[in-house]
Protein backbone atom coordinates (compact mmCIF):
# COMPACT_ATOMS: atom_id res chain seq x y z
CA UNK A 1 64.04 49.47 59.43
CA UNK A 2 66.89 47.20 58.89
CA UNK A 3 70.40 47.40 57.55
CA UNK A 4 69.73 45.52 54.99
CA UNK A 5 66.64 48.03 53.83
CA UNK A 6 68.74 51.16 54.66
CA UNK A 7 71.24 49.79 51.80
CA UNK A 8 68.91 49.29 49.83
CA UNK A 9 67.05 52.85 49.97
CA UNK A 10 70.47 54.56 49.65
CA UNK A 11 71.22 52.20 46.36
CA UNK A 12 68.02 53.16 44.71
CA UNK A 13 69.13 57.33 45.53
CA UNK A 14 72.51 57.00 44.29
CA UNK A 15 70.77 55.64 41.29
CA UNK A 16 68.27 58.44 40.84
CA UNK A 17 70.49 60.98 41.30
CA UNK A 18 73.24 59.68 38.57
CA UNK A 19 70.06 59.43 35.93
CA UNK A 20 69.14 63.39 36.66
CA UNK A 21 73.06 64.10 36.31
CA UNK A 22 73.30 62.02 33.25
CA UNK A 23 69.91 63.67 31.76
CA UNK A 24 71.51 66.91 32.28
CA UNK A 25 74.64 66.86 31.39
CA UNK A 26 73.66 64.88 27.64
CA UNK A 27 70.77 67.89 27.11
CA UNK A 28 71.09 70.03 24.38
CA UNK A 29 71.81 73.79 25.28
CA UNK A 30 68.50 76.48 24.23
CA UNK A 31 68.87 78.42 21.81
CA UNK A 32 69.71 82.16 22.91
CA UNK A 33 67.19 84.28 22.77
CA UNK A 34 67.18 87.26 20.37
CA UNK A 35 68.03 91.01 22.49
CA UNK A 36 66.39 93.23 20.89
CA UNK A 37 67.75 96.73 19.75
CA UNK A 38 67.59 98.98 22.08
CA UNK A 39 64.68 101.54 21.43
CA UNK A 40 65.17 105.73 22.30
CA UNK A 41 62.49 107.72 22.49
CA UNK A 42 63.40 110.52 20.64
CA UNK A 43 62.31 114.15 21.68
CA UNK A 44 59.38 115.64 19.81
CA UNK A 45 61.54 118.43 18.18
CA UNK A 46 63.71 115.62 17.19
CA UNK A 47 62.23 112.88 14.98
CA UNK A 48 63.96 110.11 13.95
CA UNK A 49 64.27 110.52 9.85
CA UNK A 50 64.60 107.80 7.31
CA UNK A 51 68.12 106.65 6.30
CA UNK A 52 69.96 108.47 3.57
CA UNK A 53 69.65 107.10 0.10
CA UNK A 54 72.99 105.52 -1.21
CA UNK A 55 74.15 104.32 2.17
CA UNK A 56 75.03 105.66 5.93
CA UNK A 57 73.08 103.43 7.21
CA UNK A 58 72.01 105.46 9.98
CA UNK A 59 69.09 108.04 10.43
CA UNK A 60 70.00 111.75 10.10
CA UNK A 61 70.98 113.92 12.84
CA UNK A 62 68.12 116.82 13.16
CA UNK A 63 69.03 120.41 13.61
CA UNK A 64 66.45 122.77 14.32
CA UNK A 65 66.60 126.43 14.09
CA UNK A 66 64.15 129.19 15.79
CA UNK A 67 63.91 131.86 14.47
CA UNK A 68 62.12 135.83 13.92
CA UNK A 69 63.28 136.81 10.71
CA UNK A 70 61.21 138.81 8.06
CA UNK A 71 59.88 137.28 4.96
CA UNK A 72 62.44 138.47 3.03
CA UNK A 73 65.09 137.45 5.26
CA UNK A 74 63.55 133.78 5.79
CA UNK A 75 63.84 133.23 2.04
CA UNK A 76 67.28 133.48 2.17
CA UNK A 77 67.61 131.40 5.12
CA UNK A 78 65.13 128.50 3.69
CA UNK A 79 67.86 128.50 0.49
CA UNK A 80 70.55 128.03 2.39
CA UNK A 81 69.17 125.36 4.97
CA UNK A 82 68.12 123.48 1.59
CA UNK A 83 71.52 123.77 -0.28
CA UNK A 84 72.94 122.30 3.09
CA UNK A 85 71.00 119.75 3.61
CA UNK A 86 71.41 118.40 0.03
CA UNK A 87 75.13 118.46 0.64
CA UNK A 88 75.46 115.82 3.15
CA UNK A 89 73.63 112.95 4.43
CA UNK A 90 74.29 113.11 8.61
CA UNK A 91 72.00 115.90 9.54
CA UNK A 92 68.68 117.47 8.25
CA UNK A 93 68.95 121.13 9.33
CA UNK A 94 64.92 122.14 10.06
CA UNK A 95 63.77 125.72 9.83
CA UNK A 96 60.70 127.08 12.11
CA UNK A 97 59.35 130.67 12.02
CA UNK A 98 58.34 132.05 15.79
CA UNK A 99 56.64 134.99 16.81
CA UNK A 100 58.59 137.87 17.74
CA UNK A 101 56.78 138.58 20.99
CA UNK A 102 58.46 136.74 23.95
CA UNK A 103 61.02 135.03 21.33
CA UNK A 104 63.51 134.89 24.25
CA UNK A 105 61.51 133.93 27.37
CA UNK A 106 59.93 131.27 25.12
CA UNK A 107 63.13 129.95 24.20
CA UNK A 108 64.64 129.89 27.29
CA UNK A 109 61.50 128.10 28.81
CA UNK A 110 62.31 125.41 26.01
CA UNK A 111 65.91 125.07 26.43
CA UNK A 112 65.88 124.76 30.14
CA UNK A 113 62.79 121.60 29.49
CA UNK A 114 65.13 119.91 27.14
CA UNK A 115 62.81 120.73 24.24
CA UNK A 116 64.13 123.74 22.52
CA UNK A 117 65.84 124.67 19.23
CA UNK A 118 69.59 123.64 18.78
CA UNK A 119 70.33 127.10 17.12
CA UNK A 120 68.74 130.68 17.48
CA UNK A 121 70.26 133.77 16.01
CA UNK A 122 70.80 136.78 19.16
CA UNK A 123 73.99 138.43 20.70
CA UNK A 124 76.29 137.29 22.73
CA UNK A 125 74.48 139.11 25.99
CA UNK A 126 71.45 136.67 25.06
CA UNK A 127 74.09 133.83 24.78
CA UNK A 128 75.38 135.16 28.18
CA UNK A 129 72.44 133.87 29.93
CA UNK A 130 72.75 130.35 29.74
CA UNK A 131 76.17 130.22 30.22
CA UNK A 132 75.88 129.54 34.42
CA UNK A 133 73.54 126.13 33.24
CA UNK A 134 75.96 124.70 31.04
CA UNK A 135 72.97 125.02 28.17
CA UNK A 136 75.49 126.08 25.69
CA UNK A 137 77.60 123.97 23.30
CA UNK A 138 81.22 124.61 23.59
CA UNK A 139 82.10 125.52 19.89
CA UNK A 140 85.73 126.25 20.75
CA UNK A 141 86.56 122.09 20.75
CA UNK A 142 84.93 122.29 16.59
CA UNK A 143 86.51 125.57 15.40
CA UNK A 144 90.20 124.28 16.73
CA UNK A 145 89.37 120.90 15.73
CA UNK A 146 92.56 119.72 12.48
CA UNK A 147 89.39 117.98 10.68
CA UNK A 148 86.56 120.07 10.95
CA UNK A 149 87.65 123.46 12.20
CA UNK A 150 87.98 126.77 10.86
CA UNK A 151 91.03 127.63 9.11
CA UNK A 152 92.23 131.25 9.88
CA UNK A 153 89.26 132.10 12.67
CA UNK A 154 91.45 133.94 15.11
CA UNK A 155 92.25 136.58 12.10
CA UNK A 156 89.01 136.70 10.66
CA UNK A 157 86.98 138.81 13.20
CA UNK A 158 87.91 142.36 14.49
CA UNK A 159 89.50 142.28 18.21
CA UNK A 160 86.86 144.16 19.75
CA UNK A 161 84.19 141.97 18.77
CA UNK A 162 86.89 138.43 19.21
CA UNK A 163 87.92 138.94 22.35
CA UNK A 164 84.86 141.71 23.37
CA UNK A 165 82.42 139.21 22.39
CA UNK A 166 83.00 135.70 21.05
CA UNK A 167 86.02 134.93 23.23
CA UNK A 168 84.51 136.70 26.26
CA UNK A 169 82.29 134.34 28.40
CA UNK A 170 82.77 133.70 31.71
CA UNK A 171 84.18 129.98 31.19
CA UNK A 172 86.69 131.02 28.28
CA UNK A 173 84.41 128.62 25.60
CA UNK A 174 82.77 129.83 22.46
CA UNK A 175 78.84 129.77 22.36
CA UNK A 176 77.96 132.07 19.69
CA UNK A 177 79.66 133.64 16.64
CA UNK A 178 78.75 136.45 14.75
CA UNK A 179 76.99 136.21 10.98
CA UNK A 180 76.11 140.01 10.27
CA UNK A 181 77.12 143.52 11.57
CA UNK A 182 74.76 146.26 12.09
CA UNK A 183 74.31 149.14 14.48
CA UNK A 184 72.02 152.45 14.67
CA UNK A 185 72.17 155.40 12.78
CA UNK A 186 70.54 159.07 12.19
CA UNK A 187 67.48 159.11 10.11
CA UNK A 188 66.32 162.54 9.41
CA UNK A 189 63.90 165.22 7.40
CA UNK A 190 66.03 166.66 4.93
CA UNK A 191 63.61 168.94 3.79
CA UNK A 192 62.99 170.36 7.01
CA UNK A 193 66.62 170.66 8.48
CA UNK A 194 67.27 172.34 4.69
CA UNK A 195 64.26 174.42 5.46
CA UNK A 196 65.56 175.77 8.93
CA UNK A 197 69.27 175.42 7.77
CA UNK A 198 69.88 173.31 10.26
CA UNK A 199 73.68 170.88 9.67
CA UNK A 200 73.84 167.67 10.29
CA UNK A 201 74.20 167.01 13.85
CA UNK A 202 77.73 165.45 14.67
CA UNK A 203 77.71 165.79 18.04
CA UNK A 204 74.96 165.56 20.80
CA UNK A 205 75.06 168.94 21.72
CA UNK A 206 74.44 170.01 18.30
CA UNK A 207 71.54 167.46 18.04
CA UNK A 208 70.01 168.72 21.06
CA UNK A 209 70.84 172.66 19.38
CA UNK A 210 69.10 171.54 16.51
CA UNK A 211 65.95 169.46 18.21
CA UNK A 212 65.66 172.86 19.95
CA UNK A 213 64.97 174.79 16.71
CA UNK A 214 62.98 172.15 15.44
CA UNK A 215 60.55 171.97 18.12
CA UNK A 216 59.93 175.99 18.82
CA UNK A 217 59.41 176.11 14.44
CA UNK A 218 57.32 173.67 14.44
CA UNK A 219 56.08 172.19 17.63
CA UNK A 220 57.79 168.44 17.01
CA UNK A 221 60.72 166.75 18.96
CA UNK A 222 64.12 166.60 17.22
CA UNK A 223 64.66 163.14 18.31
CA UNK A 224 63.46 159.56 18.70
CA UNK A 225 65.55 156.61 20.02
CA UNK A 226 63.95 153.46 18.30
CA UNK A 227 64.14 150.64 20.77
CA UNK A 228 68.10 151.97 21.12
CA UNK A 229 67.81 154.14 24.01
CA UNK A 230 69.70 151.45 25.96
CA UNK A 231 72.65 151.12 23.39
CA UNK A 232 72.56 155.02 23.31
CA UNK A 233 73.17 155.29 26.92
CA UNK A 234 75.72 152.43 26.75
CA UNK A 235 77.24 154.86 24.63
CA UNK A 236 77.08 157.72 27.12
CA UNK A 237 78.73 155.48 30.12
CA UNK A 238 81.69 154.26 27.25
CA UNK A 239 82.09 158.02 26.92
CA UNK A 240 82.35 159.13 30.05
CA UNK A 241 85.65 159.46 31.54
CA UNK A 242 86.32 157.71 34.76
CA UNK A 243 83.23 155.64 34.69
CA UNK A 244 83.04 151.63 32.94
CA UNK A 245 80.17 149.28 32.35
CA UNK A 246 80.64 146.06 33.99
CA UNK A 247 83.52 144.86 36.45
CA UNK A 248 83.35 141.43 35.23
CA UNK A 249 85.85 139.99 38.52
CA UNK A 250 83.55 141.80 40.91
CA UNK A 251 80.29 140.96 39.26
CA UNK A 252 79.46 144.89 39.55
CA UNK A 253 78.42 147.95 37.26
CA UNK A 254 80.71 150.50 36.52
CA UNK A 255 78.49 153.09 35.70
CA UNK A 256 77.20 154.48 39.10
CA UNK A 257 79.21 157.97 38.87
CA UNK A 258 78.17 161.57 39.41
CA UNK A 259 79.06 162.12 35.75
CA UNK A 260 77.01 159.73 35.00
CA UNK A 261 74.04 160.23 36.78
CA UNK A 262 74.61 164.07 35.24
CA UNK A 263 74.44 162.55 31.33
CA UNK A 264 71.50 160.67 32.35
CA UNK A 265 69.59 163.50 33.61
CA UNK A 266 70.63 165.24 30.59
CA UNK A 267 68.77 162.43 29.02
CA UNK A 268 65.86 162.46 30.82
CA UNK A 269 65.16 166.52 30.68
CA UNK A 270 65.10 166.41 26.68
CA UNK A 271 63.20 164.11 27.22
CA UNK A 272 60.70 165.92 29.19
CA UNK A 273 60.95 169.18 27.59
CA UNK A 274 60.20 167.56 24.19
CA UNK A 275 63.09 168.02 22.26
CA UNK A 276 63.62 163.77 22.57
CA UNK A 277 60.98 161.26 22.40
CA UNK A 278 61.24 158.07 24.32
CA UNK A 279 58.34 156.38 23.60
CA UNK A 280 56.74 156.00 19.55
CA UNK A 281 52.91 156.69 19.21
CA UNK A 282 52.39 152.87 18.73
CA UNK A 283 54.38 149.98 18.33
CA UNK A 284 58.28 149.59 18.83
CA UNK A 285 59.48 151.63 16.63
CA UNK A 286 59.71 155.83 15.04
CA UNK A 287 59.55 155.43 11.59
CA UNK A 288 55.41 155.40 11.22
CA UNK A 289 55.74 158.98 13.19
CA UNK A 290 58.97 159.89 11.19
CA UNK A 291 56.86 159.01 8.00
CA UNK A 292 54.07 161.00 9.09
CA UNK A 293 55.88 163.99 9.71
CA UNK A 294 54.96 164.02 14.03
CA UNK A 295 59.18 163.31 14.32
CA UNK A 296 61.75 165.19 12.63
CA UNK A 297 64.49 162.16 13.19
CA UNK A 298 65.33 159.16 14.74
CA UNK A 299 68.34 156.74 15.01
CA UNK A 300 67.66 152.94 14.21
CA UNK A 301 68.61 150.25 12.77
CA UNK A 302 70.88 150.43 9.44
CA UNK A 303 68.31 147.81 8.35
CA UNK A 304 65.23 149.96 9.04
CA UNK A 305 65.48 151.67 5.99
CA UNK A 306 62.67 150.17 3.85
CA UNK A 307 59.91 151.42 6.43
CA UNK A 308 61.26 154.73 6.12
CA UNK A 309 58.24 156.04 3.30
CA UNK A 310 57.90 159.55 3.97
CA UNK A 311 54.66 161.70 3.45
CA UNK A 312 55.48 164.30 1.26
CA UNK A 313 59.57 165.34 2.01
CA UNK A 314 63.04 163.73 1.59
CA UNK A 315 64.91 162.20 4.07
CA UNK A 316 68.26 161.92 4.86
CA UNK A 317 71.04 159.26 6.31
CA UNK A 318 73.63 160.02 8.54
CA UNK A 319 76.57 158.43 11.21
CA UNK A 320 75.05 158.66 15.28
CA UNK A 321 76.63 161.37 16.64
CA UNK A 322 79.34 159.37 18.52
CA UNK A 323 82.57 160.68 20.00
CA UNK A 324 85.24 157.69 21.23
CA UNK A 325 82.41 154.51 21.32
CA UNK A 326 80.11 153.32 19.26
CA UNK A 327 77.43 150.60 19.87
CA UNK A 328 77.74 148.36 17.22
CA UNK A 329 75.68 145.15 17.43
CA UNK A 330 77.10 141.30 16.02
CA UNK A 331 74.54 139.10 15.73
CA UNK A 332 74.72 135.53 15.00
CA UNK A 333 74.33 131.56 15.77
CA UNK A 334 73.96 130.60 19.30
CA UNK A 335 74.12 126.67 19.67
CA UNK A 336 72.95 125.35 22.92
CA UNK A 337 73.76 121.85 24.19
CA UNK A 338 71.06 119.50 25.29
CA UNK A 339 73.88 116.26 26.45
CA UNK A 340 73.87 114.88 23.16
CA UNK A 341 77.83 115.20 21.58
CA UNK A 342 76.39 114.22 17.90
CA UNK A 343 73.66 116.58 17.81
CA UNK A 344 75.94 119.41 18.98
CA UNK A 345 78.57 118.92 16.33
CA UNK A 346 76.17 118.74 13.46
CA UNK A 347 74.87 122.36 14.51
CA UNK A 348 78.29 123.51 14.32
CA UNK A 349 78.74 122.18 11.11
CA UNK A 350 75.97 124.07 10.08
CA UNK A 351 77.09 126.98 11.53
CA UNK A 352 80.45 127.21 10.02
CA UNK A 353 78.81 126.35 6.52
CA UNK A 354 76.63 129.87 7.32
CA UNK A 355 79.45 131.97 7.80
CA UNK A 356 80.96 130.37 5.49
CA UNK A 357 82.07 133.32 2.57
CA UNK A 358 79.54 132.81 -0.22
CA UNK A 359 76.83 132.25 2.49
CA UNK A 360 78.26 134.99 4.49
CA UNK A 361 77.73 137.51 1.32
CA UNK A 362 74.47 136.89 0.84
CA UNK A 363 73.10 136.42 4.44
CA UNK A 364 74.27 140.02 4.77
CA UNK A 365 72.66 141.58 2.09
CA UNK A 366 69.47 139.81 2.72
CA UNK A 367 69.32 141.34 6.25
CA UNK A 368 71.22 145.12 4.79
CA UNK A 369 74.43 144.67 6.94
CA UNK A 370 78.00 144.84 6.91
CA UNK A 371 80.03 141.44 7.15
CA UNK A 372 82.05 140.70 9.99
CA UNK A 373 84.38 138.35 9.05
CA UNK A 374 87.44 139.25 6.20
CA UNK A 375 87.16 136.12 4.39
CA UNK A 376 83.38 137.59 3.44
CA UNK A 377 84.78 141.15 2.57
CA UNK A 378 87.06 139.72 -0.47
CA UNK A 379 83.82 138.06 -1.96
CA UNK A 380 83.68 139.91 -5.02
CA UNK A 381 79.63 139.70 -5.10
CA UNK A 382 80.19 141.51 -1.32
CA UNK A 383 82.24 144.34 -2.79
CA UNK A 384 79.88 145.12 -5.82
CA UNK A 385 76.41 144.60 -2.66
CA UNK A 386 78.35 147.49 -0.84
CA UNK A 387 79.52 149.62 -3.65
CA UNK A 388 76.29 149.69 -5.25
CA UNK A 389 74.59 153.48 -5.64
CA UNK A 390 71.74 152.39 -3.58
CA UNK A 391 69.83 153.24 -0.27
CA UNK A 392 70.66 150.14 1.49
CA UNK A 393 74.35 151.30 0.40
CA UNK A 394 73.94 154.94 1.77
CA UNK A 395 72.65 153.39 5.05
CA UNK A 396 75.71 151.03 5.68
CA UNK A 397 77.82 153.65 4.73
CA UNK A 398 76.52 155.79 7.74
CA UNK A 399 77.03 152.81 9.72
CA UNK A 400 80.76 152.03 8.19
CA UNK A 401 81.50 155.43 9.63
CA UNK A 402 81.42 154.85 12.99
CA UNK A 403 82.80 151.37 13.03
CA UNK A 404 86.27 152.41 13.64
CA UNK A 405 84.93 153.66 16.86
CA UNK A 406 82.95 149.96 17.67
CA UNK A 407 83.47 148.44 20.91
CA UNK A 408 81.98 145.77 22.78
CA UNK A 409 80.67 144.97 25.96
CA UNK A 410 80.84 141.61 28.55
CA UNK A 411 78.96 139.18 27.84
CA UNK A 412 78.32 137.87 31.15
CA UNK A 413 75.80 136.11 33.18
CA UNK A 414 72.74 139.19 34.34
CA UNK A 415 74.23 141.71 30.80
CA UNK A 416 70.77 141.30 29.41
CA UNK A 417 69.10 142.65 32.76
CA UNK A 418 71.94 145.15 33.24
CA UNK A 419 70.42 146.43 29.43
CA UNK A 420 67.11 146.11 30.74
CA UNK A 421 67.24 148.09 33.78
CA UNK A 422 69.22 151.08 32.94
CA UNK A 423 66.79 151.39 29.50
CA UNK A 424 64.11 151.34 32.34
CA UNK A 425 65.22 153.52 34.69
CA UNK A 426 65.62 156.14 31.63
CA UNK A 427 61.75 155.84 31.15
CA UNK A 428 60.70 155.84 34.34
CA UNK A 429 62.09 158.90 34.73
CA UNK A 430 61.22 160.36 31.86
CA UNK A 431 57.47 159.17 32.16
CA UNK A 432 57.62 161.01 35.74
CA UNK A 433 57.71 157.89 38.05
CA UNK A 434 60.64 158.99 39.72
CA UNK A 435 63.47 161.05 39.38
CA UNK A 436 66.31 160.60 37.12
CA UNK A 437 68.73 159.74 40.35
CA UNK A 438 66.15 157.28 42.26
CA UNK A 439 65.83 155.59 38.68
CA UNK A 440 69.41 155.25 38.31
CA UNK A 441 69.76 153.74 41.78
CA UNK A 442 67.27 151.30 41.42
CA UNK A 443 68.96 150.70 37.87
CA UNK A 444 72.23 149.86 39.60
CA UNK A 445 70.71 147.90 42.58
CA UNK A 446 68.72 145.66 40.19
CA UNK A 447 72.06 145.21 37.60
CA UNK A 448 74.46 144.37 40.74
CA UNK A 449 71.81 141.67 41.95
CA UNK A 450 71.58 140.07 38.23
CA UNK A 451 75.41 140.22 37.61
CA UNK A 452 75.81 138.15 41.14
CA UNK A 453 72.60 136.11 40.05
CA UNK A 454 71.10 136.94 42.90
């Protein structure tokens, strides 16, 4: 090729390659393209819900709660998840009804999938649980907040159950708060104790004198524990001198003393000799064989008063014998935390509109309980509930009795299988599985393992 064609082949490229600039540099730019809004799957417990009307511009915030409340009790609840939800427009607060049986293991299972309910109501040993996982929401951060806290909280609650209970977790946060006081006391036949002239019992040893009598007159035990022998012998380690219940810095029981082990055999021999019954003749709780005259007297619930329909006699309510401790039980909201900030803070909101004072008053009365906060006992419709001259007012007064003697316990990662156990190791023994002081071991091995979550 010549020099005269090379000049020309590198004319004609020069000229190419200025036209392809040229074209480029004169073409119009495209037109973005439209992103499109990002789309979240939201968790089946957790719809989406429509905008509120009048503005917001932003689908609601759901808030469910589980929970195993009677009938009775639910209708109080449905009224106040309605009145709340018709006073604001971030959150719908949902309520679902769940079977009693397994509540907790089915709850857990749900909470640790990501799946379960934002709010449950349970003690602060069920709140304990989760505590390790980081499943709870830390309400401390709301309460404190200047905008949406709680105005007076560190007053409102008595110490034992402030810094016993709500202020006692093992990372210093707040995961639960109380909405409703309750605790055991003594059901019993009137018209038999007036018909052997039998007192009162105030102490244990004149319960067992008088479960004695009972069962040699008429061939029936004294005394049934209904689904409280655990709080009962709670109440027997609190009382003990020497011994404790849980070393919270050692992650070790307390209780594993020869006086002790002595109250616990006490325990189990009434047991066996029939002047205590551990177990009812069906079901969970005493007051079908109470009713049917099988059981001169149990201690339950203050709130299990309305099942107690006796067969022909009168009946009677009276403090648990109870010396320097007394098991009282604060149950409430527990808000677990699934990673979602929003979510948590609208279930606090809820929360402190429940134990809120108006709400307060009549949650309590709908469940036949005593009000833990003061703000509630100035509520003038709270002071007439209590004063009335009813049964549900003789049973909390039983109850009010002992509540200068209330304390509480940790609420610690393994308290729940600490309860467990030594309620266990009570009917083992009883049931004649093994003595009362292999029982007791095992009960302490198994509660040291759970307390170092082992």
């Amino acid at each position: 090729m010549t020099k005269k064609t090379w000049t020309t082949v590198i004319i004609v490229l020069l000229v190419i390659a200025a036209a392809v600039a040229i074209y480029f540099l004169t073409k119009p730019a495209p037109k973005p393209e439209p992103t499109p809004a990002p789309v979240t799957d939201a968790p089946a417990e957790q719809p989406a819900t429509d905008a509120p009307a009048g503005g917001g511009g932003g689908a609601k915030t759901k808030v469910t709660i589980w929970h195993t409340f009677t009938e009775g009790q639910e209708e109080y609840l449905k009224m106040a998840v309605a009145d709340y939800n018709a006073s604001q427009d971030t959150a719908e607060v949902e309520l679902l009804s769940q079977p009693y049986e397994g509540f907790t293991n089915t709850v857990n299972s749900a909470v640790v999938a990501g799946v379960g309910p934002d709010i449950i109501f349970n003690y602060a040993s069920e709140a304990a649980k989760y505590v390790d996982a980081g499943l709870l929401a830390d309400l401390s951060q709301y309460i404190y907040d200047p905008e949406i806290g709680i105005e007076g909280f560190d007053a409102s609650l008595k110490e034992g159950v402030m810094n016993g209970e709500v202020k006692a977790f093992s990372d210093g946060l707040i995961h639960y708060l109380p909405a409703y006081t309750t605790g055991p006391i003594l059901f019993y036949n009137k018209t038999l104790y007036d018909e052997l002239q039998i007192e009162v019992p105030k102490t244990w040893a004149e319960m067992e004198a008088a479960s004695k009598k009972i069962l040699e007159a008429k061939g029936i035990p004294g005394l049934g524990f209904d689904n409280t022998i655990t709080d009962f012998l709670q109440m027997l380690i609190m009382e003990t001198p020497g011994a404790g219940y849980i070393d919270v810095e050692n992650k070790a029981v307390l209780f594993d003393t020869p006086e002790v082990r002595a109250k616990v055999q006490w325990l189990v021999d009434a047991f066996k000799a029939g002047h205590f019954k551990a177990r009812p003749e069906s079901g969970n709780y005493f007051s079908p064989d109470f009713n049917s005259g099988v059981l001169a007297g149990f201690v339950g619930s203050v709130a299990g008063y309305p099942y107690v329909t006796p067969d022909g006699f009168e009946f009677g309510m009276a403090p648990m014998p109870a010396d320097t401790w007394f098991p009282s039980w604060n149950r409430g909201p527990i808000v677990f935390y699934y990673k979602d900030d929003a979510r948590a803070e609208e279930a606090y909101k809820f929360v402190k509109y429940f134990i809120s004072a108006d709400v307060n008053a009549g949650w309590v009365e709908a469940v036949t309980a005593l009000a833990p906060y003061s703000w509630t006992a100035d509520v003038p419709a709270y002071q007439e509930y209590i004063a009335r001259d009813t049964l549900a007012s003789k049973a909390l007064q039983a109850l009010e009795a002992n509540l200068g003697k209330a304390g509480s316990l940790p609420a610690v990662t393994g308290a729940a299988q600490v309860r467990t156990a030594i309620n266990d190791a009570v009917i083992k023994a009883a049931g004649g599985e093994m003595t009362a002081d292999e029982a007791w071991t095992e009960a302490v091995t198994i509660s040291n393992a759970a307390l170092k979550g082992e």
